[in-house]
Each structure stands twice: as structure tokens, then as C-alpha cells.
PDB file of N, CA and C in Angstrom:
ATOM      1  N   UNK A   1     -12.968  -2.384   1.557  1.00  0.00           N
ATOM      2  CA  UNK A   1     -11.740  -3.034   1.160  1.00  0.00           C
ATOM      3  C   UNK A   1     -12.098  -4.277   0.341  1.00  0.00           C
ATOM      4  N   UNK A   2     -11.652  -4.329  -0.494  1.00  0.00           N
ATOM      5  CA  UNK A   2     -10.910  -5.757  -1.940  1.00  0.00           C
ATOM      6  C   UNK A   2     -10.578  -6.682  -1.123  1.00  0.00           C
ATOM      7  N   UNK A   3     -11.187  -8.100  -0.786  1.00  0.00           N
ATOM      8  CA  UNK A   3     -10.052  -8.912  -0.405  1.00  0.00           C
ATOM      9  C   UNK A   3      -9.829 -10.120  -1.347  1.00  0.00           C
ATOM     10  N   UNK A   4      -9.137 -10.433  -2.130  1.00  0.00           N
ATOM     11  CA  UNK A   4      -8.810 -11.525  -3.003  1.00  0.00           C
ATOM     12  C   UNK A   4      -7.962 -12.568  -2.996  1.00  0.00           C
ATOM     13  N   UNK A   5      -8.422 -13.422  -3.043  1.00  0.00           N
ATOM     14  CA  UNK A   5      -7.629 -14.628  -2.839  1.00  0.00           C
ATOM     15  C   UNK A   5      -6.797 -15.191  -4.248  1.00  0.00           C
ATOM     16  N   UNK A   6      -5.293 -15.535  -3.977  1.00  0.00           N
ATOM     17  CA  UNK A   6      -4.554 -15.761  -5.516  1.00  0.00           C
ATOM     18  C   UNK A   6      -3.411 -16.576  -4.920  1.00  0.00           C
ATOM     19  N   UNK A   7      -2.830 -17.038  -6.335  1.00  0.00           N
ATOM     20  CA  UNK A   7      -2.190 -18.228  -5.747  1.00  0.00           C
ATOM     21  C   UNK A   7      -0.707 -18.295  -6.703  1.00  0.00           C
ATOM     22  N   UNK A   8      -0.014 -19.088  -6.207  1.00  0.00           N
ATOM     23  CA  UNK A   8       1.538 -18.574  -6.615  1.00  0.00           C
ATOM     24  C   UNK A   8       1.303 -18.748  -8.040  1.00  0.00           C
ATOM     25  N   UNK A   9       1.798 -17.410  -9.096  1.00  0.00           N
ATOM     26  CA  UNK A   9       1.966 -17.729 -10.567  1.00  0.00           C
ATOM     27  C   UNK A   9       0.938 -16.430 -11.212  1.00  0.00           C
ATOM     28  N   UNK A  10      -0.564 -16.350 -10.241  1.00  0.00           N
ATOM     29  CA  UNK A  10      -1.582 -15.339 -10.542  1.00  0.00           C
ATOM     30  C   UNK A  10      -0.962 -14.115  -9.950  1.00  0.00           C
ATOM     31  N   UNK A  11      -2.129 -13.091 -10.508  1.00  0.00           N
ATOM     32  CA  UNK A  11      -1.345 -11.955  -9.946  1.00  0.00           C
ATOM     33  C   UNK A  11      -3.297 -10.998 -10.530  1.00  0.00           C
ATOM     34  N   UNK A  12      -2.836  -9.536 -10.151  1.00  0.00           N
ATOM     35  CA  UNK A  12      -4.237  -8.746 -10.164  1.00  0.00           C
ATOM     36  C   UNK A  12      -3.452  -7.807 -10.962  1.00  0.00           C
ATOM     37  N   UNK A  13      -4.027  -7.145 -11.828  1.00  0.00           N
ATOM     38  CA  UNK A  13      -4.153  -5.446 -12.124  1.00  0.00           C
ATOM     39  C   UNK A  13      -5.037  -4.729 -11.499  1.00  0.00           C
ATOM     40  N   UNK A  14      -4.310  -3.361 -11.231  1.00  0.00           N
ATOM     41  CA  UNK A  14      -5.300  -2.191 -10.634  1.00  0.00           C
ATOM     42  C   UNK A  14      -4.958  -1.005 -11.478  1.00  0.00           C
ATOM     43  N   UNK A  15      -5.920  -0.950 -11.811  1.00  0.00           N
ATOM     44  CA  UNK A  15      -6.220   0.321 -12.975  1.00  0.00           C
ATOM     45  C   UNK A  15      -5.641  -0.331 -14.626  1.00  0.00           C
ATOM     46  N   UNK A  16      -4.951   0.108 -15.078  1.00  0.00           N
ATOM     47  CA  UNK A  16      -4.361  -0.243 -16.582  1.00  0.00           C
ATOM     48  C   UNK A  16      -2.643  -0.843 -16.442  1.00  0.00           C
ATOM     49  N   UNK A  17      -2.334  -0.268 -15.293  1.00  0.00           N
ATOM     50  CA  UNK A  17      -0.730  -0.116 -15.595  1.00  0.00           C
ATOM     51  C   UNK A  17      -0.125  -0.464 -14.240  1.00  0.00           C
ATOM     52  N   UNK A  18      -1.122  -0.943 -13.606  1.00  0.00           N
ATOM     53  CA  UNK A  18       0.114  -1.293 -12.465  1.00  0.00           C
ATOM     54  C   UNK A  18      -0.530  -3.017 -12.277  1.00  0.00           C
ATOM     55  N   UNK A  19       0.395  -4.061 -11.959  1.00  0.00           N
ATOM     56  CA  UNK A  19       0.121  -5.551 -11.754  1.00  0.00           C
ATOM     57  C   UNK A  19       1.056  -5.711 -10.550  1.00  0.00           C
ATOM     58  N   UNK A  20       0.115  -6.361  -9.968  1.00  0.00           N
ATOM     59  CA  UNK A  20       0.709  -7.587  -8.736  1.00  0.00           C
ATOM     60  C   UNK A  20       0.480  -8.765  -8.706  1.00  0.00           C
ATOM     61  N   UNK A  21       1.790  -9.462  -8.966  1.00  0.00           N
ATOM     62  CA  UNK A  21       1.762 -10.989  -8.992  1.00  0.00           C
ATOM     63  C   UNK A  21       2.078 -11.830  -7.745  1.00  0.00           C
ATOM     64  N   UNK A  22       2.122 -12.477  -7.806  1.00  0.00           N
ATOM     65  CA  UNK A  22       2.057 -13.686  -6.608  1.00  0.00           C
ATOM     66  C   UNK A  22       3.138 -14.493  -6.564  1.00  0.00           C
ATOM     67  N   UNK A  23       4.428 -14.592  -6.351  1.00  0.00           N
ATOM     68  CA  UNK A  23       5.691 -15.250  -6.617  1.00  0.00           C
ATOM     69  C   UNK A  23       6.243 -16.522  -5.702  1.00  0.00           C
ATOM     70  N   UNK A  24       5.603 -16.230  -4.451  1.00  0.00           N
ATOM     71  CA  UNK A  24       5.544 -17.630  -3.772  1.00  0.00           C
ATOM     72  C   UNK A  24       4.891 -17.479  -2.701  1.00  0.00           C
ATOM     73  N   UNK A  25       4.430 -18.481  -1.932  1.00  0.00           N
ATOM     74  CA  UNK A  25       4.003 -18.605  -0.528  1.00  0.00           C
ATOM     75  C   UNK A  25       4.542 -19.557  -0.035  1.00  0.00           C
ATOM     76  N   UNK A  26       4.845 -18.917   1.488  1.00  0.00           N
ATOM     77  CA  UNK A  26       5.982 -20.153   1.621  1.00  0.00           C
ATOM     78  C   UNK A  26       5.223 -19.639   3.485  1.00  0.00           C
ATOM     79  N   UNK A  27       4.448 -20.753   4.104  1.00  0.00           N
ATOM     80  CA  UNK A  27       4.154 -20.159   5.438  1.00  0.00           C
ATOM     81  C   UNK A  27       2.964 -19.279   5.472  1.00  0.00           C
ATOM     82  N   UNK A  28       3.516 -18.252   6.637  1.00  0.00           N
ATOM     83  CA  UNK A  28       3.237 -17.349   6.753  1.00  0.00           C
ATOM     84  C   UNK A  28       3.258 -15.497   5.792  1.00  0.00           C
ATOM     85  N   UNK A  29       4.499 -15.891   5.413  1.00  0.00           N
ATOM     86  CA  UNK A  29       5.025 -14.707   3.894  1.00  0.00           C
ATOM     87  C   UNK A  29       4.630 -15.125   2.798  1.00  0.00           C
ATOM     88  N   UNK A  30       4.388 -14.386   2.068  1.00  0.00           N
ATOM     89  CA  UNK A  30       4.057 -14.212   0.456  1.00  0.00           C
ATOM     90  C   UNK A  30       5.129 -13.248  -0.296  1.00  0.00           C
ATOM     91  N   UNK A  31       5.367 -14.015  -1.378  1.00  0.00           N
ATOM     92  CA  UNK A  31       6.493 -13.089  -2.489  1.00  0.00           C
ATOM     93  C   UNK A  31       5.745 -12.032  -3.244  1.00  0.00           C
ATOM     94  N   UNK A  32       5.937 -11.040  -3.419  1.00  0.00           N
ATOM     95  CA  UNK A  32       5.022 -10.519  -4.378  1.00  0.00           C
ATOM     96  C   UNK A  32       6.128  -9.991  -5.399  1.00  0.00           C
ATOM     97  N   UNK A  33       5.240  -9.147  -6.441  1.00  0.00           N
ATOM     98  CA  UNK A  33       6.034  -8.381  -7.574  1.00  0.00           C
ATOM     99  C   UNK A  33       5.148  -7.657  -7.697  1.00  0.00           C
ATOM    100  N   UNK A  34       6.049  -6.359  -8.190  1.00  0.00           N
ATOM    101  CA  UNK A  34       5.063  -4.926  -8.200  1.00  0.00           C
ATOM    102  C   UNK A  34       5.519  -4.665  -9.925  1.00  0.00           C
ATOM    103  N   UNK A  35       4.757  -4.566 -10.881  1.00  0.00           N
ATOM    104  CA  UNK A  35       5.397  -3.448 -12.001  1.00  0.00           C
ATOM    105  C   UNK A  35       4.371  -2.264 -12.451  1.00  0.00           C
ATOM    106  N   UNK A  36       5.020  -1.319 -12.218  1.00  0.00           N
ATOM    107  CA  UNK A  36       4.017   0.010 -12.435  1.00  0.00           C
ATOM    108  C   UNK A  36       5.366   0.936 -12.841  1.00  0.00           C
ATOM    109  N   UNK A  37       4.507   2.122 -13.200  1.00  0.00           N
ATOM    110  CA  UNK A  37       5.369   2.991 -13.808  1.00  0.00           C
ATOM    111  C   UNK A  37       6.494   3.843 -12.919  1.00  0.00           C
ATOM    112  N   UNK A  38       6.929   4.275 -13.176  1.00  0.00           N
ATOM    113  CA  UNK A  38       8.247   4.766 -12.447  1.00  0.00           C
ATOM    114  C   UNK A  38       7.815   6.405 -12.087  1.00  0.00           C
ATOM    115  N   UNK A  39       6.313   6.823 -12.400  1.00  0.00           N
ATOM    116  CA  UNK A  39       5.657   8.041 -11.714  1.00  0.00           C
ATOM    117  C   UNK A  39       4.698   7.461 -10.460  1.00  0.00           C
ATOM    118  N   UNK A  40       4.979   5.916 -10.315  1.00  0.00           N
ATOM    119  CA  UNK A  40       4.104   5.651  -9.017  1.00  0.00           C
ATOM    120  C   UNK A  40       4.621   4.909  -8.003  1.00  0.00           C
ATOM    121  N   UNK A  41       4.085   5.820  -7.179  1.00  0.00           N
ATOM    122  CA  UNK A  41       5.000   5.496  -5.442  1.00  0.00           C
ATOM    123  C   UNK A  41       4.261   3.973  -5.054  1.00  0.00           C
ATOM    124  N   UNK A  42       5.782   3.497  -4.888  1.00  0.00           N
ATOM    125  CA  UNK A  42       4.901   2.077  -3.934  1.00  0.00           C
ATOM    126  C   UNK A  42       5.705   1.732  -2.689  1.00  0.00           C
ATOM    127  N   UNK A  43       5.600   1.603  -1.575  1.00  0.00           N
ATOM    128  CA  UNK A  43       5.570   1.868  -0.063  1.00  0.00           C
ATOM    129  C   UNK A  43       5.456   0.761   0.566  1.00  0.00           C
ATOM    130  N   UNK A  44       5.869   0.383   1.535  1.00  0.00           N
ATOM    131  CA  UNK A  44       5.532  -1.033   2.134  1.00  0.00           C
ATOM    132  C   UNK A  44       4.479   0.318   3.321  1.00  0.00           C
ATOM    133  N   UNK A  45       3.188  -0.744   3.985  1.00  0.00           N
ATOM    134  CA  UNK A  45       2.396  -0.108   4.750  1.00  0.00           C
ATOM    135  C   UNK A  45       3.242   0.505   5.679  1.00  0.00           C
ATOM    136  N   UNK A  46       4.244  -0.344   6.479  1.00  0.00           N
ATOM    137  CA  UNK A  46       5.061   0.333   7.985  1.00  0.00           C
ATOM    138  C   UNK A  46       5.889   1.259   7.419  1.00  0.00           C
ATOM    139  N   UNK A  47       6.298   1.399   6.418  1.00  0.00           N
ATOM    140  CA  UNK A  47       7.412   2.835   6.124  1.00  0.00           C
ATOM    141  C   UNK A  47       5.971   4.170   5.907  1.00  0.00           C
ATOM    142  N   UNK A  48       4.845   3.912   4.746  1.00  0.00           N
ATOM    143  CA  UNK A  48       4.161   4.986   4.873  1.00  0.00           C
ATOM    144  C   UNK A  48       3.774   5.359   6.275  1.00  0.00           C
ATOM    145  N   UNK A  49       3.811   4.339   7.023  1.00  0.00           N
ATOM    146  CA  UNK A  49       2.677   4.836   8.175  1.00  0.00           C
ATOM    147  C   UNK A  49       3.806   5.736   8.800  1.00  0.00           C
ATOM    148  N   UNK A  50       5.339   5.245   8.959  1.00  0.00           N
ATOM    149  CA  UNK A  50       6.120   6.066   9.666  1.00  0.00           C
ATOM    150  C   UNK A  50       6.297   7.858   8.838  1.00  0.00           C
ATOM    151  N   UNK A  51       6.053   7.752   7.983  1.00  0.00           N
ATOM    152  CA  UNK A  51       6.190   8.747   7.183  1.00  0.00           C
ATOM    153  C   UNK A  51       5.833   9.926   7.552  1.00  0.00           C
ATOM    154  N   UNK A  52       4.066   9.538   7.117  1.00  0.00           N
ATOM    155  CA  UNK A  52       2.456   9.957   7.483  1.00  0.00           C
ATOM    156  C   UNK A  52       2.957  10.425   8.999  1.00  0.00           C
ATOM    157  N   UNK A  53       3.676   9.434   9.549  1.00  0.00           N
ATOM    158  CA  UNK A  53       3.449  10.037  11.581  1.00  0.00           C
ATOM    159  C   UNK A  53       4.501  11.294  11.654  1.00  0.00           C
ATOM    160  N   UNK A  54       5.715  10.894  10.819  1.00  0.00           N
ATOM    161  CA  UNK A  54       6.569  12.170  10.822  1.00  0.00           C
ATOM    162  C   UNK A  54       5.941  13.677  10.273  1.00  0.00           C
ATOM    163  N   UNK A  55       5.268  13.504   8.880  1.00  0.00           N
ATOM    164  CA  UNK A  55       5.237  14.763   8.558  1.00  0.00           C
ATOM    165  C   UNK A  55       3.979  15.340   9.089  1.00  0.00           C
ATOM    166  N   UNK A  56       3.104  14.932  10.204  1.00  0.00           N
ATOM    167  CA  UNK A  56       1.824  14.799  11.100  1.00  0.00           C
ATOM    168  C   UNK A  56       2.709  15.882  12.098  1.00  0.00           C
ATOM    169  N   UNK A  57       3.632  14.972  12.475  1.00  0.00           N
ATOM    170  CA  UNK A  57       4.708  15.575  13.844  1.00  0.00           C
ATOM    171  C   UNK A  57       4.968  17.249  13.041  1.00  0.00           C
ATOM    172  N   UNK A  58       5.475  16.853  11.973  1.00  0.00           N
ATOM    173  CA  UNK A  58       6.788  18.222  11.601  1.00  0.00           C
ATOM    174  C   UNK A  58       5.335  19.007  11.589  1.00  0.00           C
ATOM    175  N   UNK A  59       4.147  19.073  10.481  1.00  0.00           N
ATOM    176  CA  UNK A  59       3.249  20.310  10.840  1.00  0.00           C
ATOM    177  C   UNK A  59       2.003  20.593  11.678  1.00  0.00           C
ATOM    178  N   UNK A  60       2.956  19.818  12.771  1.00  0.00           N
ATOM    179  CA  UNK A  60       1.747  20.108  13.942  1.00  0.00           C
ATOM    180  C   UNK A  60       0.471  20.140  14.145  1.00  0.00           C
ATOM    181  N   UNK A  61       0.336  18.874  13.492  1.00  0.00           N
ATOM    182  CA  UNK A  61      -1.330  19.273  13.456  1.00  0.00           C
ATOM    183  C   UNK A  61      -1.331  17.592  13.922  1.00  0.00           C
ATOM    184  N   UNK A  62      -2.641  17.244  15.044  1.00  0.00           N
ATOM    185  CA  UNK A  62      -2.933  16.370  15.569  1.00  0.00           C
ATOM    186  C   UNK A  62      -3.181  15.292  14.788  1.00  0.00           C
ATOM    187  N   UNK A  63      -3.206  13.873  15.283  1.00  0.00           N
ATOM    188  CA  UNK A  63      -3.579  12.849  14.427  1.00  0.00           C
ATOM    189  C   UNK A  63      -4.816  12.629  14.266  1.00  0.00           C
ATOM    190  N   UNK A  64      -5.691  13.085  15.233  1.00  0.00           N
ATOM    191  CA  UNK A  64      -7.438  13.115  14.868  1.00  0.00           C
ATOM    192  C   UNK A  64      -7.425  13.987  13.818  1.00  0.00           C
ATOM    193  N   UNK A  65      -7.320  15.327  13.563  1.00  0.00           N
ATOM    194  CA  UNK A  65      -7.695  16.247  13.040  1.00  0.00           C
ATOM    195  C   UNK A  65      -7.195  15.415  11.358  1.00  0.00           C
ATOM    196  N   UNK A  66      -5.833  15.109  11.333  1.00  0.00           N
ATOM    197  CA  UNK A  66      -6.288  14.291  10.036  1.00  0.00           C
ATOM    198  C   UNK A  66      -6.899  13.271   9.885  1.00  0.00           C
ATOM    199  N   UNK A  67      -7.100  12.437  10.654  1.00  0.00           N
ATOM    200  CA  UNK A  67      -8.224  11.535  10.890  1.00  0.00           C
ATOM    201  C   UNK A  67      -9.809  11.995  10.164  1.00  0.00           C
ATOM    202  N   UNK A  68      -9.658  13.348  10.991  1.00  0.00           N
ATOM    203  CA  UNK A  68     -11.046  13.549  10.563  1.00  0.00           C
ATOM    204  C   UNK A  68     -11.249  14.633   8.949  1.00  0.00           C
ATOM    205  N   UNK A  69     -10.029  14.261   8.867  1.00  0.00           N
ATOM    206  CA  UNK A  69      -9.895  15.333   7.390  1.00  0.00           C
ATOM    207  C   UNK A  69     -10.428  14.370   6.241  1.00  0.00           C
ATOM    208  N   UNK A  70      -9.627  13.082   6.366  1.00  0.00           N
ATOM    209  CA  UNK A  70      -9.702  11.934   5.297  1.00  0.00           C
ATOM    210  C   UNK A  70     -11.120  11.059   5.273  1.00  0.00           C
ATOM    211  N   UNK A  71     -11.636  11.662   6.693  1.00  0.00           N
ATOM    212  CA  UNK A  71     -13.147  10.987   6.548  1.00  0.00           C
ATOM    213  C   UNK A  71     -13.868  11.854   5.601  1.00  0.00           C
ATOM    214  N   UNK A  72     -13.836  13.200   5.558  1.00  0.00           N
ATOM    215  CA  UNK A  72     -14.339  13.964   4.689  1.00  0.00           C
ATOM    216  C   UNK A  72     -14.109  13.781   2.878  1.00  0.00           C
ATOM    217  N   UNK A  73     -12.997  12.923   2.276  1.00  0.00           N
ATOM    218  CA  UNK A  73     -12.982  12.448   1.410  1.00  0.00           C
ATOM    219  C   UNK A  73     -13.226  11.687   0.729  1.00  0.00           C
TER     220      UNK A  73
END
């Protein structure tokens, strides 16, 4: 894992076309801004993870077993 430190006003690119800026810190929260193209999914972590656990549930297949699928990648 990337860990980078930035400060209200900076922001990162990842890859060519997608930027994240830094819009305030205030505390504990940070503002961000996302602009990327409108063919790319962006997710807050707790909605994918609920997602990932649902469609885990719907095709029955254990959470190790994908566990151990994504280690293979």
C-alpha cells in the first residue's frame, strides 16, 4: 500500500485520468474530490465491502475461498 501525505488545495493522480484532491481537513474528516471518467466506479470502502459480502452470500461460495482466490492474483 501507497501511503501519502497531502494537504488542503494538493491532490494525487492515479493513472492518466483519474485525480484526487484534498478540499479540507477539518479534525478528524478530510474533504476529498474525485474526477475520473464516467466508465469508472468509485465506491466509498463500507458500501463495496457490503456489496462484495452480498454477492459472496447470493453465490455461495465462502469468504475464505475468495480470500484465497485474490491471493492468487
Amino acid at each position: 500500500m501507497l501511503v501519502l501525505t497531502r494537504k488542503a488545495g494538493e491532490g494525487i493522480y492515479i493513472g492518466e485520468d483519474v485525480l484526487i484532491k484534498i478540499f479540507e481537513i477539518e479534525g478528524d474528516r478530510v474533504k476529498i474530490g474525485i474526477e475520473a471518467p464516467k466508465t469508472t466506479k468509485v465506491l466509498r470502502l463500507e458500501l463495496y465491502e457490503d456489496i462484495s459480502g452480498e454477492n459472496i452470500k447470493a453465490a455461495g461460495v465462502s469468504k475464505d475461498a475468495i480470500d484465497e482466490l485474490f491471493k492468487g492474483l
